[in-house]
PDB file of N, CA and C in Angstrom:
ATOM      1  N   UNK A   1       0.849  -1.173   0.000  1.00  0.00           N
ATOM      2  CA  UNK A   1       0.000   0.000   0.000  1.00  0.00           C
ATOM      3  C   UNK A   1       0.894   1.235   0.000  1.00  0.00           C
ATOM      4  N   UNK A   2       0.416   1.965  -0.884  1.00  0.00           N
ATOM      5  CA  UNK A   2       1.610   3.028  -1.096  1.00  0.00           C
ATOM      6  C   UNK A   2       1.078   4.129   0.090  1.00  0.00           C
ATOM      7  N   UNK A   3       2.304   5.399   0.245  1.00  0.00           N
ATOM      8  CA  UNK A   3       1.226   6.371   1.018  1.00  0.00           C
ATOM      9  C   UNK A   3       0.111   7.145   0.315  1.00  0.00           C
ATOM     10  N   UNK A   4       0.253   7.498  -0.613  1.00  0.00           N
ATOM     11  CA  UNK A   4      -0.480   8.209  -1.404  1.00  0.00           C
ATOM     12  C   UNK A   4      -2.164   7.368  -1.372  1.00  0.00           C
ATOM     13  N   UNK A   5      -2.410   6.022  -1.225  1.00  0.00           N
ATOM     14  CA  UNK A   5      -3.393   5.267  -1.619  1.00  0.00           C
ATOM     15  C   UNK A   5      -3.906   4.966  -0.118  1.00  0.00           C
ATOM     16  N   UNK A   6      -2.674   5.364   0.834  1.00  0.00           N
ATOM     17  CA  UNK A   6      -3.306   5.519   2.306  1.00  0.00           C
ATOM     18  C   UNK A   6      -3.859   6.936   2.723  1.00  0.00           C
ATOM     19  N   UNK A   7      -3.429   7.717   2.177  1.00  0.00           N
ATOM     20  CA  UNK A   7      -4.165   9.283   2.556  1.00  0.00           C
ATOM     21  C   UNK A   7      -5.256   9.116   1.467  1.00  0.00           C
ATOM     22  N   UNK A   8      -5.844   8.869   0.830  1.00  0.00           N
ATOM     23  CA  UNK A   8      -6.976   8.991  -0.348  1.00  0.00           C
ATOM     24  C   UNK A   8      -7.792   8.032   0.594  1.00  0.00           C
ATOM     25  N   UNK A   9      -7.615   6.975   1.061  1.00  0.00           N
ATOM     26  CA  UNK A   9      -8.209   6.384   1.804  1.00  0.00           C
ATOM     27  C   UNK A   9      -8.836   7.010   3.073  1.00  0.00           C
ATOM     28  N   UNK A  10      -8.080   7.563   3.866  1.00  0.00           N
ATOM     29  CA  UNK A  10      -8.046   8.820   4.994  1.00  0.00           C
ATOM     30  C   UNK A  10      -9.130   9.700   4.556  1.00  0.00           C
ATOM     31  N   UNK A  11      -8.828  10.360   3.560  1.00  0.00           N
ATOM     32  CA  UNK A  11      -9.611  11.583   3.026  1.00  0.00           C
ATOM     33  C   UNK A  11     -11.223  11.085   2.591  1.00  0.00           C
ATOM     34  N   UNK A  12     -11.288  10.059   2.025  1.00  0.00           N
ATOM     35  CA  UNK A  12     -12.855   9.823   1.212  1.00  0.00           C
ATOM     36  C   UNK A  12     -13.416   9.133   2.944  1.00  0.00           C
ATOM     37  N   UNK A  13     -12.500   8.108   3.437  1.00  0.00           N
ATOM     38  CA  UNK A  13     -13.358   7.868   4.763  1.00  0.00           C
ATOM     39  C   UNK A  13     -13.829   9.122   5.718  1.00  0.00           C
ATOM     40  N   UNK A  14     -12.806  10.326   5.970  1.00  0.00           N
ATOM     41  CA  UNK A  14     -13.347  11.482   6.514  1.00  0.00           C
ATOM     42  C   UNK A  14     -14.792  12.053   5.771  1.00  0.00           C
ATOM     43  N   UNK A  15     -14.468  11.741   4.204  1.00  0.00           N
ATOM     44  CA  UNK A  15     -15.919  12.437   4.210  1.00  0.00           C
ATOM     45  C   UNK A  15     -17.519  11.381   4.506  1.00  0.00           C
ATOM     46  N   UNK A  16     -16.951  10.176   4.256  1.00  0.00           N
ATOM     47  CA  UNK A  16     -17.870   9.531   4.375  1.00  0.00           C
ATOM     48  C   UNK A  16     -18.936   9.488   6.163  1.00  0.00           C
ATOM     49  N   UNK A  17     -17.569   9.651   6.785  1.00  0.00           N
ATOM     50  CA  UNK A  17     -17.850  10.104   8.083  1.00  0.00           C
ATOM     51  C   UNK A  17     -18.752  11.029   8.317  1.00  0.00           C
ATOM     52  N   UNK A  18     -18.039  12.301   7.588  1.00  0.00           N
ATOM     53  CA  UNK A  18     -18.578  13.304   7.666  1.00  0.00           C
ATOM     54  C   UNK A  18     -20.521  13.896   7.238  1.00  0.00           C
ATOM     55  N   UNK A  19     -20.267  12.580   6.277  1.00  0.00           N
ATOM     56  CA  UNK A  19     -21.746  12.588   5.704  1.00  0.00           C
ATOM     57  C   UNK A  19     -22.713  11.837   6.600  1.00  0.00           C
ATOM     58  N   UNK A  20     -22.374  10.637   7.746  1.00  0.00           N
ATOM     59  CA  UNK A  20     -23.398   9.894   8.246  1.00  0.00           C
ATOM     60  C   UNK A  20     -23.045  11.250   9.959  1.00  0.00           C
ATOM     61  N   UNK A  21     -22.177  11.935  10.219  1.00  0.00           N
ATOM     62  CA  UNK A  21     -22.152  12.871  11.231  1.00  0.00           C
ATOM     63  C   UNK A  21     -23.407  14.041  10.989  1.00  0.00           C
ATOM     64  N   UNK A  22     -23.332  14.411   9.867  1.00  0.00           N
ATOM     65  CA  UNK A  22     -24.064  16.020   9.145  1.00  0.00           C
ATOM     66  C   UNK A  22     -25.866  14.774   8.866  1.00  0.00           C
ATOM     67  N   UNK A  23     -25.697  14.213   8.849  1.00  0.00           N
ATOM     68  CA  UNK A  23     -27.487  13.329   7.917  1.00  0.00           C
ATOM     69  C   UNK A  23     -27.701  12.354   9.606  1.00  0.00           C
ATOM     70  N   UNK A  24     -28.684  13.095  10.160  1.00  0.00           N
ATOM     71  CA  UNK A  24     -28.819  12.151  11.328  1.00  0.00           C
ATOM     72  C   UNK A  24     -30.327  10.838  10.752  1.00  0.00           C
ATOM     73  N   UNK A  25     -29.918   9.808  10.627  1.00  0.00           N
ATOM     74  CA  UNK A  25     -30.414   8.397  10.066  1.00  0.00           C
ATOM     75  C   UNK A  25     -29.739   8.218   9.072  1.00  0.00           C
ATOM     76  N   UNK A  26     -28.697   9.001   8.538  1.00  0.00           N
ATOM     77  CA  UNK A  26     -27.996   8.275   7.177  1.00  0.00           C
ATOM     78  C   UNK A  26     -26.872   7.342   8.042  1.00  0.00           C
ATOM     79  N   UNK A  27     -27.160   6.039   7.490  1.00  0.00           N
ATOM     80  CA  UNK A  27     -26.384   5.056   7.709  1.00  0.00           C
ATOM     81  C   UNK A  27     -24.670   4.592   7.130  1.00  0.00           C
ATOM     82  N   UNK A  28     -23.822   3.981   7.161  1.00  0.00           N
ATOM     83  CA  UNK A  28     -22.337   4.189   6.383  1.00  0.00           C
ATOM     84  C   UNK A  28     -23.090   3.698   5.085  1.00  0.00           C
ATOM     85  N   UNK A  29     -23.540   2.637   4.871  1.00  0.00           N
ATOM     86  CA  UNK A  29     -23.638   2.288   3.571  1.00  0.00           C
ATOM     87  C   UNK A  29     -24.212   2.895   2.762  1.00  0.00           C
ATOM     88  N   UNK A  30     -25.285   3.728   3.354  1.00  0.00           N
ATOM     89  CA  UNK A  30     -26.211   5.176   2.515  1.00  0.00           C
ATOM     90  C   UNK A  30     -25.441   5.722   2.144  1.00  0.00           C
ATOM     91  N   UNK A  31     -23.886   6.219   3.068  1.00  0.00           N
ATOM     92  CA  UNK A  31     -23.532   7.322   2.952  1.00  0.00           C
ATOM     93  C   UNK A  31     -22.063   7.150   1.390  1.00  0.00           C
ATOM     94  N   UNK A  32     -21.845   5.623   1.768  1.00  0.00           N
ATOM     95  CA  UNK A  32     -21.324   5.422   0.094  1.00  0.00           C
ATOM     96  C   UNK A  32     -21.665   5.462  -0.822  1.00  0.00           C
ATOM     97  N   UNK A  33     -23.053   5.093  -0.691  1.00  0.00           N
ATOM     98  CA  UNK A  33     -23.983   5.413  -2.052  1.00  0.00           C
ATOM     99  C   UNK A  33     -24.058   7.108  -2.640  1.00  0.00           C
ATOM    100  N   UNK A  34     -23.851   7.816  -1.460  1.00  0.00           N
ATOM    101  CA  UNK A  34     -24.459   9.270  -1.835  1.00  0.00           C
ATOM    102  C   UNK A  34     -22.519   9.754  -2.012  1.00  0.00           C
ATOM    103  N   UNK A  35     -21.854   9.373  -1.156  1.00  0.00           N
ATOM    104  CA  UNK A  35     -19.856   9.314  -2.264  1.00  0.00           C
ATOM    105  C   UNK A  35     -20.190   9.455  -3.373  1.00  0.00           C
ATOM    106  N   UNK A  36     -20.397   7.932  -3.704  1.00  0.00           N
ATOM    107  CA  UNK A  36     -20.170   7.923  -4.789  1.00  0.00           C
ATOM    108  C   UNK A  36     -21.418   8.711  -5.976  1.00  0.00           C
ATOM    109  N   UNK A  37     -22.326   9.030  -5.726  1.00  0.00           N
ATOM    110  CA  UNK A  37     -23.456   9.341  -6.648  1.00  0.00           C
ATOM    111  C   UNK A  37     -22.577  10.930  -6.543  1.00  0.00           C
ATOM    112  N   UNK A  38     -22.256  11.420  -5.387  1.00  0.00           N
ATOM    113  CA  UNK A  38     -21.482  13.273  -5.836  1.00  0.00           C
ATOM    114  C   UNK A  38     -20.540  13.459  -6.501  1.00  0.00           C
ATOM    115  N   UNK A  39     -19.647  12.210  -6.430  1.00  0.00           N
ATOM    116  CA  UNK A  39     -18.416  11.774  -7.653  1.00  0.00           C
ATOM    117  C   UNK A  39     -18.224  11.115  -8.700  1.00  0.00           C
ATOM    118  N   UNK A  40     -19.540  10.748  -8.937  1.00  0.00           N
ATOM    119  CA  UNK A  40     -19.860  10.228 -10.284  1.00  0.00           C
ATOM    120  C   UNK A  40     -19.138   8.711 -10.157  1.00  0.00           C
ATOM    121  N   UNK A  41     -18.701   8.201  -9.201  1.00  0.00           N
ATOM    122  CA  UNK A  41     -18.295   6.466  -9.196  1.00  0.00           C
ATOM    123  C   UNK A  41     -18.750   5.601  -8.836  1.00  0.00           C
ATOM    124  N   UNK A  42     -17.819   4.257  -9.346  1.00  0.00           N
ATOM    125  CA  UNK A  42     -18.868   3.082  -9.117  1.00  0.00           C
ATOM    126  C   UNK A  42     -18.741   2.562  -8.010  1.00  0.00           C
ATOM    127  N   UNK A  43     -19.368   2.411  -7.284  1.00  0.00           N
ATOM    128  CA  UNK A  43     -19.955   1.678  -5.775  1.00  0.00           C
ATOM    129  C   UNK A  43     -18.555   0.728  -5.492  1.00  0.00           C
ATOM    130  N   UNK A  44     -18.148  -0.129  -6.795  1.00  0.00           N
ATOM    131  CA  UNK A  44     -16.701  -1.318  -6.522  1.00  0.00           C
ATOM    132  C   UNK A  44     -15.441  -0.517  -6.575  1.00  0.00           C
ATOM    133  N   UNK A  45     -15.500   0.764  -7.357  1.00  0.00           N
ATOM    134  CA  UNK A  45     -14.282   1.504  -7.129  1.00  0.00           C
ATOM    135  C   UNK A  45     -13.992   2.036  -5.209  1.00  0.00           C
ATOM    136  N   UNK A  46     -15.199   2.407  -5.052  1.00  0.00           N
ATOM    137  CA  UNK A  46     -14.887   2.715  -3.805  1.00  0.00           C
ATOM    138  C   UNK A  46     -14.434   1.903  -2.582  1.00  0.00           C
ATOM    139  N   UNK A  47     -15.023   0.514  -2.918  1.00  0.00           N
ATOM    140  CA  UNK A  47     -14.387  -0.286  -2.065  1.00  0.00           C
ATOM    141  C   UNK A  47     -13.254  -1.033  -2.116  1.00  0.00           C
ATOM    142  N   UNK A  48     -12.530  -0.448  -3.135  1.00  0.00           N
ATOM    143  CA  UNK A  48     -11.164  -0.640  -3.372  1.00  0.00           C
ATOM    144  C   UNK A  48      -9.825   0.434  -2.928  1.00  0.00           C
ATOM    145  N   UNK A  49     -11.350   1.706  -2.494  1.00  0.00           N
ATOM    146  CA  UNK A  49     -10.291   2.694  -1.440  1.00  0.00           C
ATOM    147  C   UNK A  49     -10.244   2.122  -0.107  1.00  0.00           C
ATOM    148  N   UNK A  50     -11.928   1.966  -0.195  1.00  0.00           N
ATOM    149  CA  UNK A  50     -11.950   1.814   1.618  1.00  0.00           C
ATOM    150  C   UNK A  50     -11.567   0.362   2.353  1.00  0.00           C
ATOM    151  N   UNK A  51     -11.135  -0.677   1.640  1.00  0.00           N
ATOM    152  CA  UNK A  51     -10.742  -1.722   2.049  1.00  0.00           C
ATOM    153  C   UNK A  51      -9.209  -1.241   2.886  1.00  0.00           C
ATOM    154  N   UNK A  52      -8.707   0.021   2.194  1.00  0.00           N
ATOM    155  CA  UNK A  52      -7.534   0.292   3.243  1.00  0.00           C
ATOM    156  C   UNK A  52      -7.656   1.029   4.381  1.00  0.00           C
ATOM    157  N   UNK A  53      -9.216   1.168   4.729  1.00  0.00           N
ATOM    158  CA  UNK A  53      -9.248   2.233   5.829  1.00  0.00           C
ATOM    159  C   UNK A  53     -10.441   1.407   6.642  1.00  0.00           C
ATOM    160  N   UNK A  54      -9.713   0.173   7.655  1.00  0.00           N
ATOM    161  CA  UNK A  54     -10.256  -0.821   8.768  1.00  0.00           C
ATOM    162  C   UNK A  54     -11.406  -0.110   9.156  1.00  0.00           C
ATOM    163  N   UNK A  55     -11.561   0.875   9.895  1.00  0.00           N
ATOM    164  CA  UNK A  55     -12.731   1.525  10.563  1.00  0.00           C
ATOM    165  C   UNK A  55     -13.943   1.736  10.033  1.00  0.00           C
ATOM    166  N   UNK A  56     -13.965   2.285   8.499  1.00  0.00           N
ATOM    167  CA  UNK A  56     -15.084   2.516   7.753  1.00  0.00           C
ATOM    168  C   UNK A  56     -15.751   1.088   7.371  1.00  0.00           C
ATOM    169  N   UNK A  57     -14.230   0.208   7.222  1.00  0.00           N
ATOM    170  CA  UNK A  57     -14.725  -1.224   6.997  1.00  0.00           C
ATOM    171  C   UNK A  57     -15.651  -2.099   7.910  1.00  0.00           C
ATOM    172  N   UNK A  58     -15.580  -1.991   8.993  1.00  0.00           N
ATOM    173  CA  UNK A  58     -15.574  -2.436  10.116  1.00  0.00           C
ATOM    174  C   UNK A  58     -16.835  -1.943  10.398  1.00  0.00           C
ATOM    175  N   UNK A  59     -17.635  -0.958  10.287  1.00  0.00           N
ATOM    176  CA  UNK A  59     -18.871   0.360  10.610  1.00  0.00           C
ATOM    177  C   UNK A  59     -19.765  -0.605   9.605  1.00  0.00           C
ATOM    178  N   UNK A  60     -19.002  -0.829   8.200  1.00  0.00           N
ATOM    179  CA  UNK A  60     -20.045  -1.409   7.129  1.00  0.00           C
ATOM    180  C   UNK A  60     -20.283  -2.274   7.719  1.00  0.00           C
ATOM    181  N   UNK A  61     -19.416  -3.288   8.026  1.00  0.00           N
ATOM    182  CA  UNK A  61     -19.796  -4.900   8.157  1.00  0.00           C
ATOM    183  C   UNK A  61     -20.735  -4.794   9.337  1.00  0.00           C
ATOM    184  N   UNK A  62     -20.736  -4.088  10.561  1.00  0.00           N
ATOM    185  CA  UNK A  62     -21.088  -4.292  11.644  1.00  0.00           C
ATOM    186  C   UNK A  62     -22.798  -3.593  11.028  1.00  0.00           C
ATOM    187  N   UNK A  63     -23.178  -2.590  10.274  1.00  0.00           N
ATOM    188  CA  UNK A  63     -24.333  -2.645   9.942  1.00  0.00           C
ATOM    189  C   UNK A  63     -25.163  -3.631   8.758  1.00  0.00           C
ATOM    190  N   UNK A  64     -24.291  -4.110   7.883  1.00  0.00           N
ATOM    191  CA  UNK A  64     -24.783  -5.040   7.326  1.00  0.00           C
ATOM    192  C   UNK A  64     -24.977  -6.310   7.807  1.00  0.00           C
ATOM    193  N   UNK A  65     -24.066  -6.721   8.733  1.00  0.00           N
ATOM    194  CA  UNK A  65     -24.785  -7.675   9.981  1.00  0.00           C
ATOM    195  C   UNK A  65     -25.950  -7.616  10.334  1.00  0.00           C
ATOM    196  N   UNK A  66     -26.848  -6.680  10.812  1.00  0.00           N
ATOM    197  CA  UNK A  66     -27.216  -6.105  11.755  1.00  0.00           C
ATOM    198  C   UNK A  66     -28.796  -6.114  10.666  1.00  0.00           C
ATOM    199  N   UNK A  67     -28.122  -5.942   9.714  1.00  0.00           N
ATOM    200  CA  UNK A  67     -29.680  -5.243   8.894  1.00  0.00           C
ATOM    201  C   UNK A  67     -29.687  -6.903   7.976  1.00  0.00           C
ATOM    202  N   UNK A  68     -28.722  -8.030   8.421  1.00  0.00           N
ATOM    203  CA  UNK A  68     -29.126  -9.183   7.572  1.00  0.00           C
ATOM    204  C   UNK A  68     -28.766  -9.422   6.349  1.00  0.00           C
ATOM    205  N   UNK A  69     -27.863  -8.547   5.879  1.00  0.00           N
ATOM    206  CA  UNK A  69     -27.340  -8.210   4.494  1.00  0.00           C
ATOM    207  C   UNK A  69     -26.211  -9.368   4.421  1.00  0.00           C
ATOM    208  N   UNK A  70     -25.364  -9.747   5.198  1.00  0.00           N
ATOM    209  CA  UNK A  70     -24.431 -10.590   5.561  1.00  0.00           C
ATOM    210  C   UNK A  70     -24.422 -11.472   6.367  1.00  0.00           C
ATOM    211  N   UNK A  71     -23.643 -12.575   6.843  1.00  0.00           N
ATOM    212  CA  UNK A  71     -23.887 -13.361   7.921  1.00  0.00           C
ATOM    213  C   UNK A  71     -23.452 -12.862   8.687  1.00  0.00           C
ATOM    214  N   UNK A  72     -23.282 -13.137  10.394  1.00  0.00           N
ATOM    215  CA  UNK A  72     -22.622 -12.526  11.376  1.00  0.00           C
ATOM    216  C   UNK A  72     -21.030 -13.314  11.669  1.00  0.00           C
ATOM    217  N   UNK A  73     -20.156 -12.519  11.561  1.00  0.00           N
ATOM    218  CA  UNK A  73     -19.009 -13.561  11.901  1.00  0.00           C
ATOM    219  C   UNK A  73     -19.181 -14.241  13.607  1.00  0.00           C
ATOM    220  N   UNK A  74     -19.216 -15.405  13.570  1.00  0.00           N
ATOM    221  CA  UNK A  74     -19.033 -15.675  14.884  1.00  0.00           C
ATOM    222  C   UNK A  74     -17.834 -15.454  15.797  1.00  0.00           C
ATOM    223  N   UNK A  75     -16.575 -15.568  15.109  1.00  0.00           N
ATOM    224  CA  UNK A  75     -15.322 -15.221  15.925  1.00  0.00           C
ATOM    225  C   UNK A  75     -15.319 -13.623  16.021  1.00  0.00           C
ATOM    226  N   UNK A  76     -16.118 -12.546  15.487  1.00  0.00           N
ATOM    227  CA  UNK A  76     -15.949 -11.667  15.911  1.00  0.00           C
ATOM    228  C   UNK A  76     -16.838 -10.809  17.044  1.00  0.00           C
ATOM    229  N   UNK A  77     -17.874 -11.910  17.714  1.00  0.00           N
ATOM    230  CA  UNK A  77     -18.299 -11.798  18.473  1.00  0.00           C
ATOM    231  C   UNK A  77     -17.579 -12.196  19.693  1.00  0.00           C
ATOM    232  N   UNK A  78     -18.304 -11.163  20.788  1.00  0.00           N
ATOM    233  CA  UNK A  78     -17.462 -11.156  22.304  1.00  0.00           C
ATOM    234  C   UNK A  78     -18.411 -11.389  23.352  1.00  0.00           C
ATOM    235  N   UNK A  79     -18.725 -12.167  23.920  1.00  0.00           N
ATOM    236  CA  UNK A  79     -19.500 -12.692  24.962  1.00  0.00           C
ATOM    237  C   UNK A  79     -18.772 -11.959  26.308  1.00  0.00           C
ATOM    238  N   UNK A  80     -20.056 -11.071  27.044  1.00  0.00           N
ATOM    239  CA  UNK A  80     -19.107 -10.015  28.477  1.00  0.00           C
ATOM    240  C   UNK A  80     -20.023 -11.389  29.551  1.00  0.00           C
ATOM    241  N   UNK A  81     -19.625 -11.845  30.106  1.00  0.00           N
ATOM    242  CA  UNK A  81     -19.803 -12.247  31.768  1.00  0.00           C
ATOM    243  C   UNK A  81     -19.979 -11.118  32.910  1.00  0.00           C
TER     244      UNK A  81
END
């Protein structure tokens, strides 16, 4: 991963952030859809940025879990006692 492809990563996840912070019910995955629809790209380009930026990754999976879109990983579940 070069740096250049790690700050582009940085930068589109800040805005993506920035878009589910500013839209209260816009969800992460809404908020890629509406990325990419202001930049004119395709939905697979983008997840070829954000696969380098864990957190945004991590926000998706944990709502597409959640909404049934995916299975749930079991090892990434944590059982508290």
């Amino acid at each position: 991963m070069t740096e250049d492809n790690l700050k582009r990563a940085m930068i589109v996840g800040a805005e993506i952030d920035h878009i589910v912070e500013s839209h209260p019910g816009i969800k992460f995955i809404e908020a890629c859809v509406i990325y990419c629809d202001k930049y004119e790209i395709e939905v697979e380009s983008l997840g070829e940025v954000l696969k380098q930026h864990q957190n945004i990754v991590s926000k998706i999976r944990n709502e597409a879990e959640d909404l049934n879109y995916i299975k749930k990983d079991p090892c990434m579940e944590i059982e508290f006692e």
